[in-house]
Protein backbone atom coordinates (compact mmCIF):
# COMPACT_ATOMS: atom_id res chain seq x y z
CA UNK A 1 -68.22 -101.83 23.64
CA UNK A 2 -70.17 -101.79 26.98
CA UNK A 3 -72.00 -98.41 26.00
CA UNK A 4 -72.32 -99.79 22.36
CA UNK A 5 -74.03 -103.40 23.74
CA UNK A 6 -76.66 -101.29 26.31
CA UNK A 7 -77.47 -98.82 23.60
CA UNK A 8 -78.36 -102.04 21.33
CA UNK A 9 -80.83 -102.81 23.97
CA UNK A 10 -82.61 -99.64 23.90
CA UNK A 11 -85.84 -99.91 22.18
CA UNK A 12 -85.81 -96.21 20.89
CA UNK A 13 -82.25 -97.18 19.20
CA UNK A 14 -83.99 -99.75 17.08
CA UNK A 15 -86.38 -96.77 15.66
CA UNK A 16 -83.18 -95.24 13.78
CA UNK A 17 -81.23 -98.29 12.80
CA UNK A 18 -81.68 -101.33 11.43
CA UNK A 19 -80.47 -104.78 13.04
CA UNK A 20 -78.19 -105.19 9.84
CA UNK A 21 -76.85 -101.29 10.29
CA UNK A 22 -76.71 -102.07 14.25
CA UNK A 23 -74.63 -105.25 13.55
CA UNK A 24 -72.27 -104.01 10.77
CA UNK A 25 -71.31 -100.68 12.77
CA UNK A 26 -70.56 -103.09 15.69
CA UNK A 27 -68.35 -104.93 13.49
CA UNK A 28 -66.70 -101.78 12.07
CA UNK A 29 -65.89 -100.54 15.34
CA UNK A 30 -64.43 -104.33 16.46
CA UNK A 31 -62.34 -104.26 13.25
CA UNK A 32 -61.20 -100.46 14.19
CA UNK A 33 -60.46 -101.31 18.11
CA UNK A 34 -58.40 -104.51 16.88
CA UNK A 35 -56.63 -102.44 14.29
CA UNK A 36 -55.42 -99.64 17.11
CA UNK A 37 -54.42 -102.71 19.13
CA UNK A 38 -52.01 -103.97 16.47
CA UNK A 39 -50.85 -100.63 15.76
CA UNK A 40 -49.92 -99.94 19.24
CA UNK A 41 -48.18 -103.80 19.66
CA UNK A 42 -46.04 -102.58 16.44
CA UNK A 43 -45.14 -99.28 17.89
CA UNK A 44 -44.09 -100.79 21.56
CA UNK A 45 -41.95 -103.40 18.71
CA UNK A 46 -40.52 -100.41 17.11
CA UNK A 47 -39.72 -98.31 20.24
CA UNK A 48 -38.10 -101.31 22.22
CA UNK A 49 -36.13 -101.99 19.48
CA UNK A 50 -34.76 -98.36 18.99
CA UNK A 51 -34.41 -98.81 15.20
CA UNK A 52 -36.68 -95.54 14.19
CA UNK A 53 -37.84 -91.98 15.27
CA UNK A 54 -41.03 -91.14 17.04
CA UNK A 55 -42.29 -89.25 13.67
CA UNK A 56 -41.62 -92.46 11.79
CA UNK A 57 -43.94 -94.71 14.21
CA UNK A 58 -46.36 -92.46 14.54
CA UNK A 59 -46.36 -92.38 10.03
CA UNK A 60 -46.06 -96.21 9.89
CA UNK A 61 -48.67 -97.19 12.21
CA UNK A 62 -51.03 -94.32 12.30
CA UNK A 63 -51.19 -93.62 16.01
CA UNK A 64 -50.37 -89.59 17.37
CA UNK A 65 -46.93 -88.69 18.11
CA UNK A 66 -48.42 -87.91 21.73
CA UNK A 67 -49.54 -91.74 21.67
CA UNK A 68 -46.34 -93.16 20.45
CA UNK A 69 -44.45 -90.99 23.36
CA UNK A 70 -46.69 -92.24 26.09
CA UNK A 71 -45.80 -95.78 24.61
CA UNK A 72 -42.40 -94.61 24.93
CA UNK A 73 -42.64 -93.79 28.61
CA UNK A 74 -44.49 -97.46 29.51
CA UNK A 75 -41.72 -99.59 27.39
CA UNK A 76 -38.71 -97.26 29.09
CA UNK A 77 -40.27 -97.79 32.91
């Protein structure tokens, strides 16, 4: 969001996008970060409850298998 918020205050941005663009794009990417973020809170649910497969967490909440394994290694340790 840091890169996002300094490129927003680059006059030569504002020649390709408009402030409405500029703010719903910012939205869309606040709505996609907080959407990971629940994802990955389900998946650490899922894996410390041991009720499903890696394949199955990684289907249900849309994150890689190589995510849901690193998950795997912070809820184990």
């Amino acid at each position: 969001m840091e890169e996002i918020e300094k490129l927003n205050e680059s006059p030569e941005f504002h020649i390709y996008m408009t402030e409405e663009e500029d703010r719903r794009k910012c939205f869309n990417t606040e709505v996609s970060l907080a959407k990971k973020e629940a994802n990955i809170e389900t998946a650490k649910n899922l894996l410390g409850m041991n009720v499903t497969t890696i394949d199955q967490i990684a289907k249900a909440t849309n994150l890689s298998i190589t995510e849901i394994e690193n998950l795997k290694k912070k809820v184990e340790s």
